[in-house]
Protein backbone atom coordinates (compact mmCIF):
# COMPACT_ATOMS: atom_id res chain seq x y z
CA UNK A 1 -1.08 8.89 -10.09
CA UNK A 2 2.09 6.91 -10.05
CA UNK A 3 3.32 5.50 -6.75
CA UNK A 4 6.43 3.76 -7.77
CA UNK A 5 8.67 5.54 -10.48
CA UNK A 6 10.79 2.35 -10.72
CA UNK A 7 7.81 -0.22 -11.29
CA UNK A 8 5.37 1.95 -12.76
CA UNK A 9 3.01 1.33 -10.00
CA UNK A 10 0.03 3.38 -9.82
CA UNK A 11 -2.83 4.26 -7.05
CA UNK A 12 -4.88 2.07 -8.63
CA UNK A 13 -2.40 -0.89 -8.74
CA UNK A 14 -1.57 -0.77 -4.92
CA UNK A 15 -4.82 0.19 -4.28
CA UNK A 16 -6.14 -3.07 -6.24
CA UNK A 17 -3.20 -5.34 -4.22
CA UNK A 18 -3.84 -3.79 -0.91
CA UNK A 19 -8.02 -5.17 -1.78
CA UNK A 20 -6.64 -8.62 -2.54
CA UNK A 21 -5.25 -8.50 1.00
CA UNK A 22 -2.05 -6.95 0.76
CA UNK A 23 -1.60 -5.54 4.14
CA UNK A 24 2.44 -4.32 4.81
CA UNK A 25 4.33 -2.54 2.28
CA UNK A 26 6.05 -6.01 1.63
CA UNK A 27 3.39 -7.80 0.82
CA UNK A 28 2.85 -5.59 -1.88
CA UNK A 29 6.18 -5.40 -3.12
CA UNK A 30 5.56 -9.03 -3.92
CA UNK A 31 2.06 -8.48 -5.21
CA UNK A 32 2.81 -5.61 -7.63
CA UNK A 33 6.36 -4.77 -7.22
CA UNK A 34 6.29 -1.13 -5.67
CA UNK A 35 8.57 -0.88 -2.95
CA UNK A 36 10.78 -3.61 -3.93
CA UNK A 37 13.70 -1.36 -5.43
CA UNK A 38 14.67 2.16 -3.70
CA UNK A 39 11.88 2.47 -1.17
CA UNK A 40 11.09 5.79 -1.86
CA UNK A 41 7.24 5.22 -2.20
CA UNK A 42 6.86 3.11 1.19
CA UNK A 43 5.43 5.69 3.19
CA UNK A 44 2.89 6.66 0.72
CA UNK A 45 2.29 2.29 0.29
CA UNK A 46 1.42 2.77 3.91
CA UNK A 47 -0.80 5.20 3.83
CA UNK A 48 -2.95 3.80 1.24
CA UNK A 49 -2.88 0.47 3.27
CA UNK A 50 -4.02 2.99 6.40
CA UNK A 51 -6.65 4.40 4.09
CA UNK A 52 -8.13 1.22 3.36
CA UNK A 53 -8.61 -0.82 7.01
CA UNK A 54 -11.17 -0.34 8.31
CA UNK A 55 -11.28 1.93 11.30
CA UNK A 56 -11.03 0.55 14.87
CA UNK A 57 -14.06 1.23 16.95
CA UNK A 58 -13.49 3.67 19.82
CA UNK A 59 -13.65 1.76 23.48
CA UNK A 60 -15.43 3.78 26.20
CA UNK A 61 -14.20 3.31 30.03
């Protein structure tokens, strides 16, 4: 599915940037290109950067 109309940026492109260590929406604007122009996509960006961290463990008091 395409991320970024304006680069062409698919899933699979930030998803492949975000595994290289890509880790704010910025850093894959410079790895890739999608969220460098309007910024329409940057809330999905951050979500698939949320989607691939790893999740925190949970601290018991």
């Amino acid at each position: 599915m395409y991320v970024c109309l304006c680069v062409g940026a698919t899933t699979q492109t930030v998803s492949a940037a975000v595994q290289r260590g890509a880790s704010t929406s910025k850093q894959i604007a410079a790895a890739c290109g999608a969220g460098a122009d309007c910024g329409r996509c940057r809330r999905t960006l951050r979500a698939i950067i949320a989607a691939a961290s790893p999740l925190e463990p949970s601290r018991s008091a």
